[in-house]
PDB file of N, CA and C in Angstrom:
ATOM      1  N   UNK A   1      -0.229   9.290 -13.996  1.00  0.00           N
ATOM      2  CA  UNK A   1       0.594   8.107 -14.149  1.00  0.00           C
ATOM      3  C   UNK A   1      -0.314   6.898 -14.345  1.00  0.00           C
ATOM      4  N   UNK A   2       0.089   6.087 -15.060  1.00  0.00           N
ATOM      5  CA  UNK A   2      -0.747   4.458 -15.554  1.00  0.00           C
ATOM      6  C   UNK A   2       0.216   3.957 -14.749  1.00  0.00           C
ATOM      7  N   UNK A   3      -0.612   2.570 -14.323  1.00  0.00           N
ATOM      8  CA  UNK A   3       0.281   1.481 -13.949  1.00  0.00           C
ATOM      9  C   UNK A   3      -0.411   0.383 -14.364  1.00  0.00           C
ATOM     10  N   UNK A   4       0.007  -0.497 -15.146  1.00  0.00           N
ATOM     11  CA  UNK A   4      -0.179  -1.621 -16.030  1.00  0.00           C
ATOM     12  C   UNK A   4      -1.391  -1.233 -17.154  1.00  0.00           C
ATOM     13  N   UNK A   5      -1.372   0.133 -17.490  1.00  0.00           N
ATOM     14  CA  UNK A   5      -2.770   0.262 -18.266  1.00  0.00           C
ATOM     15  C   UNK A   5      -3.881   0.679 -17.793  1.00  0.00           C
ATOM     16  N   UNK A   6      -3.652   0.999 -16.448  1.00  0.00           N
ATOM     17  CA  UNK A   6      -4.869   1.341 -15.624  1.00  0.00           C
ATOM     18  C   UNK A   6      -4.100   2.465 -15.218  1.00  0.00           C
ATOM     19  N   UNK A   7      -5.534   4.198 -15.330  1.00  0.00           N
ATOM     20  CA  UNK A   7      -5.656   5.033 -14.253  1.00  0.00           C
ATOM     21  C   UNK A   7      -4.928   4.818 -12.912  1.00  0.00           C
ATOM     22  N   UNK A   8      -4.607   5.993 -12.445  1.00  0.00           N
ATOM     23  CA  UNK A   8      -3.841   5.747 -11.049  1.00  0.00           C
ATOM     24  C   UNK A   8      -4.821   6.118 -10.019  1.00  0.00           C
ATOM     25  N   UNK A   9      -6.132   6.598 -10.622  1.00  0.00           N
ATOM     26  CA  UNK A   9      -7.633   6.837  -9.907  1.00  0.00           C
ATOM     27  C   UNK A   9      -8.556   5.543  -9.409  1.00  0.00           C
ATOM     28  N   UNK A  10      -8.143   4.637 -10.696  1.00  0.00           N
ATOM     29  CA  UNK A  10      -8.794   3.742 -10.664  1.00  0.00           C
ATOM     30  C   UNK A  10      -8.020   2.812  -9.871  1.00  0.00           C
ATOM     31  N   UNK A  11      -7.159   2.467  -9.715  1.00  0.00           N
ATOM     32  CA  UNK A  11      -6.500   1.561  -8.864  1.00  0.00           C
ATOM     33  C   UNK A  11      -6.201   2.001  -7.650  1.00  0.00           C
ATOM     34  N   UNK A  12      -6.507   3.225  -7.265  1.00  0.00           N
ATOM     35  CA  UNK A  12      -6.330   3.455  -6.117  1.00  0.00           C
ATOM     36  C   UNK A  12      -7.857   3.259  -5.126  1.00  0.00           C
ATOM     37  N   UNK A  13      -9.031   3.312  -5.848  1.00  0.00           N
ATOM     38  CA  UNK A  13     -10.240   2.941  -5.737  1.00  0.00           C
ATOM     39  C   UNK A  13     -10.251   1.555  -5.436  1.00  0.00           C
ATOM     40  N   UNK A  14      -9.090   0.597  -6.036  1.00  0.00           N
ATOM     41  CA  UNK A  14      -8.943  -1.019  -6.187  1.00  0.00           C
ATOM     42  C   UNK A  14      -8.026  -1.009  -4.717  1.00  0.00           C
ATOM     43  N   UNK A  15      -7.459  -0.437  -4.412  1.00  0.00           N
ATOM     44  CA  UNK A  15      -6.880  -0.728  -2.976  1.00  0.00           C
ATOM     45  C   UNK A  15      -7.593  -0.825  -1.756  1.00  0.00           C
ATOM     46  N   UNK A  16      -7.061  -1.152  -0.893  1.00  0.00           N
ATOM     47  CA  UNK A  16      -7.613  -1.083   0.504  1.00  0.00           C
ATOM     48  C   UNK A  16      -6.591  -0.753   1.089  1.00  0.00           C
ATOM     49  N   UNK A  17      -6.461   0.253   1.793  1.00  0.00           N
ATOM     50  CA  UNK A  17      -5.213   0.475   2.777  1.00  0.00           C
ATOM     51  C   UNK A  17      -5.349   0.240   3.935  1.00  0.00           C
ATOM     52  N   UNK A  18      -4.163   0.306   5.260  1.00  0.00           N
ATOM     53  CA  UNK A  18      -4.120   0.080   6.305  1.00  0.00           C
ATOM     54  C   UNK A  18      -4.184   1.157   6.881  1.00  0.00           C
ATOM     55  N   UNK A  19      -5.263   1.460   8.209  1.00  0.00           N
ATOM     56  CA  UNK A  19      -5.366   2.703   9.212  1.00  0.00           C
ATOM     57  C   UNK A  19      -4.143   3.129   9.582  1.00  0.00           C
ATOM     58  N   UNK A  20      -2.983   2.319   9.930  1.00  0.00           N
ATOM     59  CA  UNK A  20      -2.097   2.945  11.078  1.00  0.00           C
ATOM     60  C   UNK A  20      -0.712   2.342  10.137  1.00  0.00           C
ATOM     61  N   UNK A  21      -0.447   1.441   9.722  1.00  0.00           N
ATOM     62  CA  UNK A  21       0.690   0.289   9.374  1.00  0.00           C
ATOM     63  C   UNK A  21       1.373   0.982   8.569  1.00  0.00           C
ATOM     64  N   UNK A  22       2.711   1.192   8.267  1.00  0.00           N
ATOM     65  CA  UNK A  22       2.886   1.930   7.484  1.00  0.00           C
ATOM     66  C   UNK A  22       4.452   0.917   7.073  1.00  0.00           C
ATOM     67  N   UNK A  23       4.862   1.211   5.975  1.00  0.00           N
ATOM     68  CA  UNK A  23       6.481   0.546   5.118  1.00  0.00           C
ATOM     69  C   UNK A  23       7.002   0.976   5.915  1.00  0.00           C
ATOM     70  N   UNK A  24       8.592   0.431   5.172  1.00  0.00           N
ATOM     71  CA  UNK A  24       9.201   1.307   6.346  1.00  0.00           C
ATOM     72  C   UNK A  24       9.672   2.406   5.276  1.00  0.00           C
ATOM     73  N   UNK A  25       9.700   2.252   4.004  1.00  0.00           N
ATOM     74  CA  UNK A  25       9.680   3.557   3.451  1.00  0.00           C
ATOM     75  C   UNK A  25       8.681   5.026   3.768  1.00  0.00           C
ATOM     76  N   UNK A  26       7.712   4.761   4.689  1.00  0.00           N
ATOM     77  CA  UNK A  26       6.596   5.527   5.060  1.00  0.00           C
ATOM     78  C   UNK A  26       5.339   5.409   4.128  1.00  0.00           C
ATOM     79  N   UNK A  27       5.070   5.025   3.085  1.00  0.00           N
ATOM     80  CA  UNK A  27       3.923   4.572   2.488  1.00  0.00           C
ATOM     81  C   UNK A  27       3.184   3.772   3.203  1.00  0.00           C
ATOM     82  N   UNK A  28       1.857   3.704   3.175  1.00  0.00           N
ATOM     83  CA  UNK A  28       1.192   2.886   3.636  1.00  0.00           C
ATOM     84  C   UNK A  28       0.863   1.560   3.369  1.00  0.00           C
ATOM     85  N   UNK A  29       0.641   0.666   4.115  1.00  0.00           N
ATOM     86  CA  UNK A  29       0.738  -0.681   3.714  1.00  0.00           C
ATOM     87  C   UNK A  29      -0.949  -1.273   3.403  1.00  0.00           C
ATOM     88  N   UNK A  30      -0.989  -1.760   1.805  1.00  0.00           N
ATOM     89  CA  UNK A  30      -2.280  -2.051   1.534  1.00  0.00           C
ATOM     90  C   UNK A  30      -2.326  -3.267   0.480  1.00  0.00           C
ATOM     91  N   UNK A  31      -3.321  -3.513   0.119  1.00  0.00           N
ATOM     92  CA  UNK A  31      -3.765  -5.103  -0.745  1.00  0.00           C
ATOM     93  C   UNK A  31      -4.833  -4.511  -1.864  1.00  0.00           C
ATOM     94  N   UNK A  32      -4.768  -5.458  -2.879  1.00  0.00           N
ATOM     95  CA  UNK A  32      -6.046  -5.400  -4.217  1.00  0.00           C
ATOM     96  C   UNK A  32      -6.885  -5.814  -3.137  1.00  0.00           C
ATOM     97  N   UNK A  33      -8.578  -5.014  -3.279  1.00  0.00           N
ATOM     98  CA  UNK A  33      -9.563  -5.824  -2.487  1.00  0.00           C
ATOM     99  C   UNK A  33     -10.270  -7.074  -3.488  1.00  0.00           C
ATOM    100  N   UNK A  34      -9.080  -7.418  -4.654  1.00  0.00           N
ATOM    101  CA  UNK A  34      -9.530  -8.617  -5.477  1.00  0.00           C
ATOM    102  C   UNK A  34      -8.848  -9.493  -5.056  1.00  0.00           C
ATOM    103  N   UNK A  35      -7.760  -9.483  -4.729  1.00  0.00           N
ATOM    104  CA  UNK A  35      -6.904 -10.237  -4.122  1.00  0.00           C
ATOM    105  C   UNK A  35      -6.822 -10.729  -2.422  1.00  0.00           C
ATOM    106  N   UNK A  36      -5.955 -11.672  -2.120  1.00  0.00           N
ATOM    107  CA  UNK A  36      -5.691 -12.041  -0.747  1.00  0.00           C
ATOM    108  C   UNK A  36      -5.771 -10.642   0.186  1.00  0.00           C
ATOM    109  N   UNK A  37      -7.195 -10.503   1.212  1.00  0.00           N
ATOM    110  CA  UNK A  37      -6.900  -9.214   2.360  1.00  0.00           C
ATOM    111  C   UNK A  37      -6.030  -9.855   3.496  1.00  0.00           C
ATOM    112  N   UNK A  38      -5.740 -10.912   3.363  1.00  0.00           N
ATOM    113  CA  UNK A  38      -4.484 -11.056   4.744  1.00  0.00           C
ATOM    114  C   UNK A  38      -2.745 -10.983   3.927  1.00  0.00           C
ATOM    115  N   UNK A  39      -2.960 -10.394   2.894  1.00  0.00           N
ATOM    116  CA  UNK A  39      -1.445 -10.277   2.143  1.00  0.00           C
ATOM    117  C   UNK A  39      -1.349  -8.391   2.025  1.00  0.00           C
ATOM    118  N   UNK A  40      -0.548  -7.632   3.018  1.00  0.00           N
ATOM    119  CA  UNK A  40      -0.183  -6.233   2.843  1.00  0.00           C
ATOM    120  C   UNK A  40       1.518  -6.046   1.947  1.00  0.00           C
ATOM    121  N   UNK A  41       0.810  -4.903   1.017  1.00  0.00           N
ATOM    122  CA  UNK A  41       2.059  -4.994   0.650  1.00  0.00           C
ATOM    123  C   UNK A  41       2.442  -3.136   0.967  1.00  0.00           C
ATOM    124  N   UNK A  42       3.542  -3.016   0.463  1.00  0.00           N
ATOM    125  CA  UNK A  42       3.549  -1.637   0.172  1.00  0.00           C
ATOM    126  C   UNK A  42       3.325  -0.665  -0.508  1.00  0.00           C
ATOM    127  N   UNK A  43       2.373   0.044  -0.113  1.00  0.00           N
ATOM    128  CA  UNK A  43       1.680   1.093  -1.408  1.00  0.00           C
ATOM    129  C   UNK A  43       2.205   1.395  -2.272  1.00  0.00           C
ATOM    130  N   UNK A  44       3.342   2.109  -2.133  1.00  0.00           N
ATOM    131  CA  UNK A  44       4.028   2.920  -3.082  1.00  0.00           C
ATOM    132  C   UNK A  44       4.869   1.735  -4.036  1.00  0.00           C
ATOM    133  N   UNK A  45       4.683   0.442  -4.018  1.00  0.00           N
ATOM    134  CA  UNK A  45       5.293  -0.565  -4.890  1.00  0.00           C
ATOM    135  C   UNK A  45       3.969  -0.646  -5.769  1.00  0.00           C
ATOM    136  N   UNK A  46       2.554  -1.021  -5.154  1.00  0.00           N
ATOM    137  CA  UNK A  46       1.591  -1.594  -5.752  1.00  0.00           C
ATOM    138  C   UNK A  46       1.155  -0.223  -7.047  1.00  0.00           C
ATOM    139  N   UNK A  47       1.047   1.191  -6.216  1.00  0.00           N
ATOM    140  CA  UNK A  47       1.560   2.353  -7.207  1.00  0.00           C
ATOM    141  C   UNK A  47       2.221   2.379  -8.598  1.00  0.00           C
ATOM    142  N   UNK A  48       3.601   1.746  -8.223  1.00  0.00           N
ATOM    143  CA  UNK A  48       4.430   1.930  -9.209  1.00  0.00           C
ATOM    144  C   UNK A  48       5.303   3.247  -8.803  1.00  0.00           C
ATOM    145  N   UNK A  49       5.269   3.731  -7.678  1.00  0.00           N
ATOM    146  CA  UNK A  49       6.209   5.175  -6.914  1.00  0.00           C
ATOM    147  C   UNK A  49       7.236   4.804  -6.535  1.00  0.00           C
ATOM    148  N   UNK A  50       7.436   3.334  -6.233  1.00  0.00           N
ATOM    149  CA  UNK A  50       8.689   3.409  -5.431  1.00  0.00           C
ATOM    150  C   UNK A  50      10.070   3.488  -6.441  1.00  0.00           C
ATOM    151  N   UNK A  51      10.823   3.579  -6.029  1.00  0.00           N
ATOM    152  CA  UNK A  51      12.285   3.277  -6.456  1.00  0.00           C
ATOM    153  C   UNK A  51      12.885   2.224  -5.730  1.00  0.00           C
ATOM    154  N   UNK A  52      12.890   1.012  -7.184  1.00  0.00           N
ATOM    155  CA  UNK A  52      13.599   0.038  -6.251  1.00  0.00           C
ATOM    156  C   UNK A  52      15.186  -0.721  -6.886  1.00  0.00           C
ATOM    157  N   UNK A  53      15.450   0.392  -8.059  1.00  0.00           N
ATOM    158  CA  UNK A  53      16.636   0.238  -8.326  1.00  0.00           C
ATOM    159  C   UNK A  53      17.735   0.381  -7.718  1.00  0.00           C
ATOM    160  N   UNK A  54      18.633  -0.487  -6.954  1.00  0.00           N
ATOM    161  CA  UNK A  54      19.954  -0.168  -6.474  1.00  0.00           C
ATOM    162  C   UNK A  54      20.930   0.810  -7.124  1.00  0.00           C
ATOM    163  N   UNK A  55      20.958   1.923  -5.878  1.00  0.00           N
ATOM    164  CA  UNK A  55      22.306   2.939  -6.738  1.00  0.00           C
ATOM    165  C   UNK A  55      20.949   4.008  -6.972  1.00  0.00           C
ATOM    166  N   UNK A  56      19.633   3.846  -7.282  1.00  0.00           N
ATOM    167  CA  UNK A  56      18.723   5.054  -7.637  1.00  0.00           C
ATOM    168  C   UNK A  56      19.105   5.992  -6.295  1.00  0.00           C
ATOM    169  N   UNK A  57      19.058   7.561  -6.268  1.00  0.00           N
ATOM    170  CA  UNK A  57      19.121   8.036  -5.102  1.00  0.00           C
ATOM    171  C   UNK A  57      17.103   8.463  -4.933  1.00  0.00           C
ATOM    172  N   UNK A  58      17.288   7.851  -3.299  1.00  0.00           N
ATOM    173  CA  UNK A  58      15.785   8.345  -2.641  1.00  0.00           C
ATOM    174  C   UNK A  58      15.279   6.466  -2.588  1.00  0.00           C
ATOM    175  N   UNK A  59      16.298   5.511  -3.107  1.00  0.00           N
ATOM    176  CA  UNK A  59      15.906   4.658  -2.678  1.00  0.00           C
ATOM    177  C   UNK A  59      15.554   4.538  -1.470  1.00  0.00           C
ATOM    178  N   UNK A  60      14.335   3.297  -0.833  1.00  0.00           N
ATOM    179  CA  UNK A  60      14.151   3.048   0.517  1.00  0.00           C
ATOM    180  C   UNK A  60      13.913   1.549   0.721  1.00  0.00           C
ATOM    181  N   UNK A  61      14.178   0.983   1.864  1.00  0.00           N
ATOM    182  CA  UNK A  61      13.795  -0.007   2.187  1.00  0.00           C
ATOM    183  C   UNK A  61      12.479  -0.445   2.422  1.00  0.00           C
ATOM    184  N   UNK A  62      11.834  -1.692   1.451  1.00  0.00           N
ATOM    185  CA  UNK A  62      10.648  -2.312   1.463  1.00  0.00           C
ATOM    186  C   UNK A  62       9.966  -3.273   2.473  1.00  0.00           C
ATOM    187  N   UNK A  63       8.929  -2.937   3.424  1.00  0.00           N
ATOM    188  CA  UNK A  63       8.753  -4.769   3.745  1.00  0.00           C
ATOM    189  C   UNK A  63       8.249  -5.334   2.441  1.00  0.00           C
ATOM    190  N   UNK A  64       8.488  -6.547   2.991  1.00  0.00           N
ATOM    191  CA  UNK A  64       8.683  -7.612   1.533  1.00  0.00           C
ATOM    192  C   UNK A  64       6.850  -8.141   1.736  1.00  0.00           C
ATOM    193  N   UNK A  65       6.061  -8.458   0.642  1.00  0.00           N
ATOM    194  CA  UNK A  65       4.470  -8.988   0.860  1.00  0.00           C
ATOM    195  C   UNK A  65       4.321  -9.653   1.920  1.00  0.00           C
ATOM    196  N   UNK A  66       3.459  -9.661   2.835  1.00  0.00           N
ATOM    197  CA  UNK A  66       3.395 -10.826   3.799  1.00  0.00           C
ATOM    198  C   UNK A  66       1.942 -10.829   4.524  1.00  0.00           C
ATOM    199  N   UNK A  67       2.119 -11.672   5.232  1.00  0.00           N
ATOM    200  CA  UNK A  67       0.450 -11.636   5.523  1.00  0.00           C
ATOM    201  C   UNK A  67       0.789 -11.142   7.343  1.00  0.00           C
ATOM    202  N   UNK A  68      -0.025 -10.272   7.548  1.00  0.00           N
ATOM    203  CA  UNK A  68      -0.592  -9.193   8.891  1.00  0.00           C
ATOM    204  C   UNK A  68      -1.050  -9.554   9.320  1.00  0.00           C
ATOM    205  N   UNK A  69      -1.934  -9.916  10.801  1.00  0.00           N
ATOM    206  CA  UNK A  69      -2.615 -10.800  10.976  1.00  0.00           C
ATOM    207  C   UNK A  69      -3.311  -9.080  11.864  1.00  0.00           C
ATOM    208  N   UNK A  70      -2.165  -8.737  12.430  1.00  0.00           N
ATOM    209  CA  UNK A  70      -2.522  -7.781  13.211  1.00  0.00           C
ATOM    210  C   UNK A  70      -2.720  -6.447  12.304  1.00  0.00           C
ATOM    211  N   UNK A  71      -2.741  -5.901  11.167  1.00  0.00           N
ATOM    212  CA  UNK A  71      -3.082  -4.805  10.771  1.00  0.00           C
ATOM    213  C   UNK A  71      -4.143  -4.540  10.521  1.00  0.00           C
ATOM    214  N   UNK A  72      -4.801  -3.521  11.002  1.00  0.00           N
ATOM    215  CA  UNK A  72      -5.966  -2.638  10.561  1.00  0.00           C
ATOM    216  C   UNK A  72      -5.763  -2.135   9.340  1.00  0.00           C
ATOM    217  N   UNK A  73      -7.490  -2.248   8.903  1.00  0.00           N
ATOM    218  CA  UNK A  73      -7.699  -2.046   7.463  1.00  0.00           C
ATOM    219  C   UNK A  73      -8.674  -0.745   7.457  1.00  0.00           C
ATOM    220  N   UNK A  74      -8.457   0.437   6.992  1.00  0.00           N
ATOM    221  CA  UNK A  74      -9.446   1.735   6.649  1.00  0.00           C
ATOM    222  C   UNK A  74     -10.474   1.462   6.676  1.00  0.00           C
ATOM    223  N   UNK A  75     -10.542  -0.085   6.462  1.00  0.00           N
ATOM    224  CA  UNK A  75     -12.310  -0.485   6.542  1.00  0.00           C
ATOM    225  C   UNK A  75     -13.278  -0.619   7.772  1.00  0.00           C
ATOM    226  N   UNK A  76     -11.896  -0.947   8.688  1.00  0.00           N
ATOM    227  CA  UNK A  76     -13.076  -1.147  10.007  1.00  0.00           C
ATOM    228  C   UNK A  76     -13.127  -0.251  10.681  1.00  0.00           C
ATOM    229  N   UNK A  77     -14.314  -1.043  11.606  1.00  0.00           N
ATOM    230  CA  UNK A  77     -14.641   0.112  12.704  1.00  0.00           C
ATOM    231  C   UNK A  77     -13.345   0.176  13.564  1.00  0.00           C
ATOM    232  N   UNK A  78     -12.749  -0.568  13.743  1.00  0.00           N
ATOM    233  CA  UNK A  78     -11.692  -0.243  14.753  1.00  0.00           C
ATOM    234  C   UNK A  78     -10.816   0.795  14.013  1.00  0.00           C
ATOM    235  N   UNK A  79     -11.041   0.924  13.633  1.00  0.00           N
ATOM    236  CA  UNK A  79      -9.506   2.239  12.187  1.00  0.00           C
ATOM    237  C   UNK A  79      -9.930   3.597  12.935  1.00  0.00           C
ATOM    238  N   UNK A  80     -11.892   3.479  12.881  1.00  0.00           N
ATOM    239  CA  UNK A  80     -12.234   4.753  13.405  1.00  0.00           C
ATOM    240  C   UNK A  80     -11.701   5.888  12.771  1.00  0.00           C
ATOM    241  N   UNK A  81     -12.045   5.686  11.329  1.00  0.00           N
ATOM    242  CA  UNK A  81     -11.761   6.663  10.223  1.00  0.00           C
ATOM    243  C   UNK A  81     -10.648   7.421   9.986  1.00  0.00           C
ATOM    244  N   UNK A  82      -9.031   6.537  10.623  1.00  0.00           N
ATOM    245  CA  UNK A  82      -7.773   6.302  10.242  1.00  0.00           C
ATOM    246  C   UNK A  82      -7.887   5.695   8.811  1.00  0.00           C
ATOM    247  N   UNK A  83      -6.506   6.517   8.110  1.00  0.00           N
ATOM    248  CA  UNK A  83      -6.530   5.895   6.882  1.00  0.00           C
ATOM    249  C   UNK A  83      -5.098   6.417   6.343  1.00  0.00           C
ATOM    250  N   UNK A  84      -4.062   5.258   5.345  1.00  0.00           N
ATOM    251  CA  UNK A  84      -2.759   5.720   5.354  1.00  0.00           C
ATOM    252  C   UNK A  84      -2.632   6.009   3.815  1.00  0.00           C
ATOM    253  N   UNK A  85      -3.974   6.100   3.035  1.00  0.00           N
ATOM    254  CA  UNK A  85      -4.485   6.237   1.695  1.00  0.00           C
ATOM    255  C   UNK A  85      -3.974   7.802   1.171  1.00  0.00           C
ATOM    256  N   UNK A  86      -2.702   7.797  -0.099  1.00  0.00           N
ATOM    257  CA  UNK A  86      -2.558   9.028   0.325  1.00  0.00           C
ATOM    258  C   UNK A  86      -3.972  10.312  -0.313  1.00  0.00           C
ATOM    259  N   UNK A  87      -2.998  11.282   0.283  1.00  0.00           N
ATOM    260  CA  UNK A  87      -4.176  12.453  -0.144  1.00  0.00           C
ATOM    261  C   UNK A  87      -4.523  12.746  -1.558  1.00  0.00           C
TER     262      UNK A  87
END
């Protein structure tokens, strides 16, 4: 799958995900590491996986972008090699 023209290898390399935080669709909640790291969004939006057409069936509810103050990032030591990046 492409999303905007880009590999789905390569942009997933462009993410940073969160150790533990997760949507409430169950995707993990992550940011461009080009972009704002205090803005998490939801993986499977930044993907291009989700379904966010009303009436689609397997729709789910999104948190909406926002900034975390409290989420762990795969990056630190506190994650302790937690990661919600999928497989």
């Amino acid at each position: 799958m492409k999303w905007l023209g880009r590999p789905r290898e390569k942009l997933l390399r462009r993410l940073v995900f969160s150790a533990k935080e997760r949507c409430e669709c169950g995707a993990g909640l992550a940011y461009d590491r080009r972009a704002n790291p205090l803005v998490w969004d939801c993986s499977a939006i930044l993907l291009g996986d989700a379904l966010l057409e009303a009436g689609e069936r397997g729709v789910a509810n999104h948190r909406v972008p926002c900034a975390y103050f409290d989420v762990v990032s795969e990056r630190s030591p506190a994650a302790e090699g937690a990661t919600t990046r999928p497989s």
